[in-house]
Protein backbone atom coordinates (compact mmCIF):
# COMPACT_ATOMS: atom_id res chain seq x y z
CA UNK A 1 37.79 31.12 22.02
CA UNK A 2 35.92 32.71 19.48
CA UNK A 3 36.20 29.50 17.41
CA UNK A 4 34.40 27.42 20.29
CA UNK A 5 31.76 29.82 20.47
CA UNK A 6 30.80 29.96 17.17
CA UNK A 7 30.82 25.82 17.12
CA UNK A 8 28.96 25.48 20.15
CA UNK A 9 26.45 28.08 18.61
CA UNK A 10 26.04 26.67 15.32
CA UNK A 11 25.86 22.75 16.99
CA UNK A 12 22.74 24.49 19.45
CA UNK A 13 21.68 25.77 16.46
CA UNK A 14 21.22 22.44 14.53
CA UNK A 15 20.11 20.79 17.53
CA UNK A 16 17.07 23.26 18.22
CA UNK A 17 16.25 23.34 14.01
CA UNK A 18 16.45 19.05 14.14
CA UNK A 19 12.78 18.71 13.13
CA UNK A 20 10.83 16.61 16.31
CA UNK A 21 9.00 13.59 15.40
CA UNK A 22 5.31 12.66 17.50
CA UNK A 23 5.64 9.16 19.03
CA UNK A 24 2.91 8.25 16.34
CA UNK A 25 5.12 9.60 13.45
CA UNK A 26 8.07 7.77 14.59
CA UNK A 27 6.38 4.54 15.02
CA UNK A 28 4.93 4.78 11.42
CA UNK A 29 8.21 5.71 10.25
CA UNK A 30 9.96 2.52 11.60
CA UNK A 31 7.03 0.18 10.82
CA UNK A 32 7.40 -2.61 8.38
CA UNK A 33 5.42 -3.34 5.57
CA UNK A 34 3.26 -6.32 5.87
CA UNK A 35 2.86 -8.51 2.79
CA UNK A 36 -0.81 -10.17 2.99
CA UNK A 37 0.94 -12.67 0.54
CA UNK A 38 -2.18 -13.01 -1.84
CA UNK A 39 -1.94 -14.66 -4.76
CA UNK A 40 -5.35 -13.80 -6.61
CA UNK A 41 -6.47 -10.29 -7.24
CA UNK A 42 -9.01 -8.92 -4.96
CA UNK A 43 -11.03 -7.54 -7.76
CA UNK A 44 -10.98 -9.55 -10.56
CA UNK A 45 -10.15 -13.07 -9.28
CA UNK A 46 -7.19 -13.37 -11.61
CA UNK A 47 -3.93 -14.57 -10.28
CA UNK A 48 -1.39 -11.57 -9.19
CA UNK A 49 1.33 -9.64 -11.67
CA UNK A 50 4.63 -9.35 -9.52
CA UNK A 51 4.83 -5.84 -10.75
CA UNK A 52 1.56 -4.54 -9.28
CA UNK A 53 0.98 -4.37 -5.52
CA UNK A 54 0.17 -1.23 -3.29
CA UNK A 55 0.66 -0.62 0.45
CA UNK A 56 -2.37 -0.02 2.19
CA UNK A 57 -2.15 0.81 6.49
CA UNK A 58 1.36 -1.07 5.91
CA UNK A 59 0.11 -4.02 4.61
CA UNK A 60 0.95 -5.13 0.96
CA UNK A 61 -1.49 -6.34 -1.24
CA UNK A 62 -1.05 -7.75 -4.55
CA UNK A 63 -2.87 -6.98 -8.05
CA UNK A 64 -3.29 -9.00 -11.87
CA UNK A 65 -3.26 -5.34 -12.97
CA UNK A 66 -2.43 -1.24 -12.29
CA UNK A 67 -6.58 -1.03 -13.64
CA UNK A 68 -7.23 -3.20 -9.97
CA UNK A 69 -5.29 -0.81 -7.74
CA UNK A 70 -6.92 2.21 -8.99
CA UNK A 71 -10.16 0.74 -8.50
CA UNK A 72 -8.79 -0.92 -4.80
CA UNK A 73 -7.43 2.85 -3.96
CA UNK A 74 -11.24 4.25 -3.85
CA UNK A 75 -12.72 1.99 -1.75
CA UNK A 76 -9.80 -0.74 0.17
CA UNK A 77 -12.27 -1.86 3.51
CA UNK A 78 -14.76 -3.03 0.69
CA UNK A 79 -12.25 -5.30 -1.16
CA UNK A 80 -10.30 -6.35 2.30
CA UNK A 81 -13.69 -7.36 3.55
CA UNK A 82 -14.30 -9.36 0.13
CA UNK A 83 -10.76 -11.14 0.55
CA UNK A 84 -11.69 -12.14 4.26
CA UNK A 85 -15.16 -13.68 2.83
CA UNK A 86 -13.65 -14.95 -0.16
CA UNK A 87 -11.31 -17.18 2.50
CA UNK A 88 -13.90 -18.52 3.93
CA UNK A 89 -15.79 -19.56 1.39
CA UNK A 90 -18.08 -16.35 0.68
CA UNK A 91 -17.32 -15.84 -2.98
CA UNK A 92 -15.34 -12.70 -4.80
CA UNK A 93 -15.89 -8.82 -3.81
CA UNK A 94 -17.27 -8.23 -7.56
CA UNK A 95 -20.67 -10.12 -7.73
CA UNK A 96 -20.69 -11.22 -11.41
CA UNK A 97 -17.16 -10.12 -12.26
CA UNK A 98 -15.61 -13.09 -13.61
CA UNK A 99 -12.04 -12.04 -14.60
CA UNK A 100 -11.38 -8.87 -17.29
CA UNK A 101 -12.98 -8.87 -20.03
CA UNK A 102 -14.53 -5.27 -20.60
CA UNK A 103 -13.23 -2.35 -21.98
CA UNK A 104 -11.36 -1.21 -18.73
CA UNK A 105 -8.68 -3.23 -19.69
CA UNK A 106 -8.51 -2.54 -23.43
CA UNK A 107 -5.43 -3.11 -24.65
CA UNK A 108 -4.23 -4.47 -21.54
CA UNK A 109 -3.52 -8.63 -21.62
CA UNK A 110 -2.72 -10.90 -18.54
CA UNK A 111 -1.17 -13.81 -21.07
């Protein structure tokens, strides 16, 4: 008997410690990641590097460079937006930004 008790105590035990997730919490937590599929990089207009991309409100977008998702990281809605207009037809989110060519990317080559 004592056995049972202690098993049904400890299993109570684990149950009561299990942490509890918020609906919202769950839901994020089962989510998929969306891939927005682009092939040009929202900042500089280059085509995308298969080893830079970064998840933003689970949806991946892709990047020529890790320079491009550091800048993407302080402001996404602005370069979004600039995607969205650059679709249809508005131009590129970085007026007079015509590829990489300054010293950001010193050292740094998209051959």
């Amino acid at each position: 008997m004592f056995k049972r008790g202690t098993f049904v105590l400890l299993l109570m035990i684990g149950i009561v410690s299990a942490p509890v997730l918020s609906p919202a919490v769950a839901q994020a937590a089962s989510a998929e990641v969306i891939d927005v599929g682009n092939s040009i990089c929202p900042l500089s207009g280059d085509p995308v590097n298969p080893g830079f991309s970064y998840v933003h409100e689970g949806k991946q977008y892709h990047f020529c460079c890790a320079q491009c998702i550091k800048k993407f990281k302080k402001n996404p809605a602005k370069y979004i937006a600039a995607m969205h207009t650059a679709h249809s037809g508005g131009g590129h989110a970085e007026e007079g930004h015509s590829g990489h060519g300054g010293e950001e990317h010193a050292g740094h080559s998209h051959g």
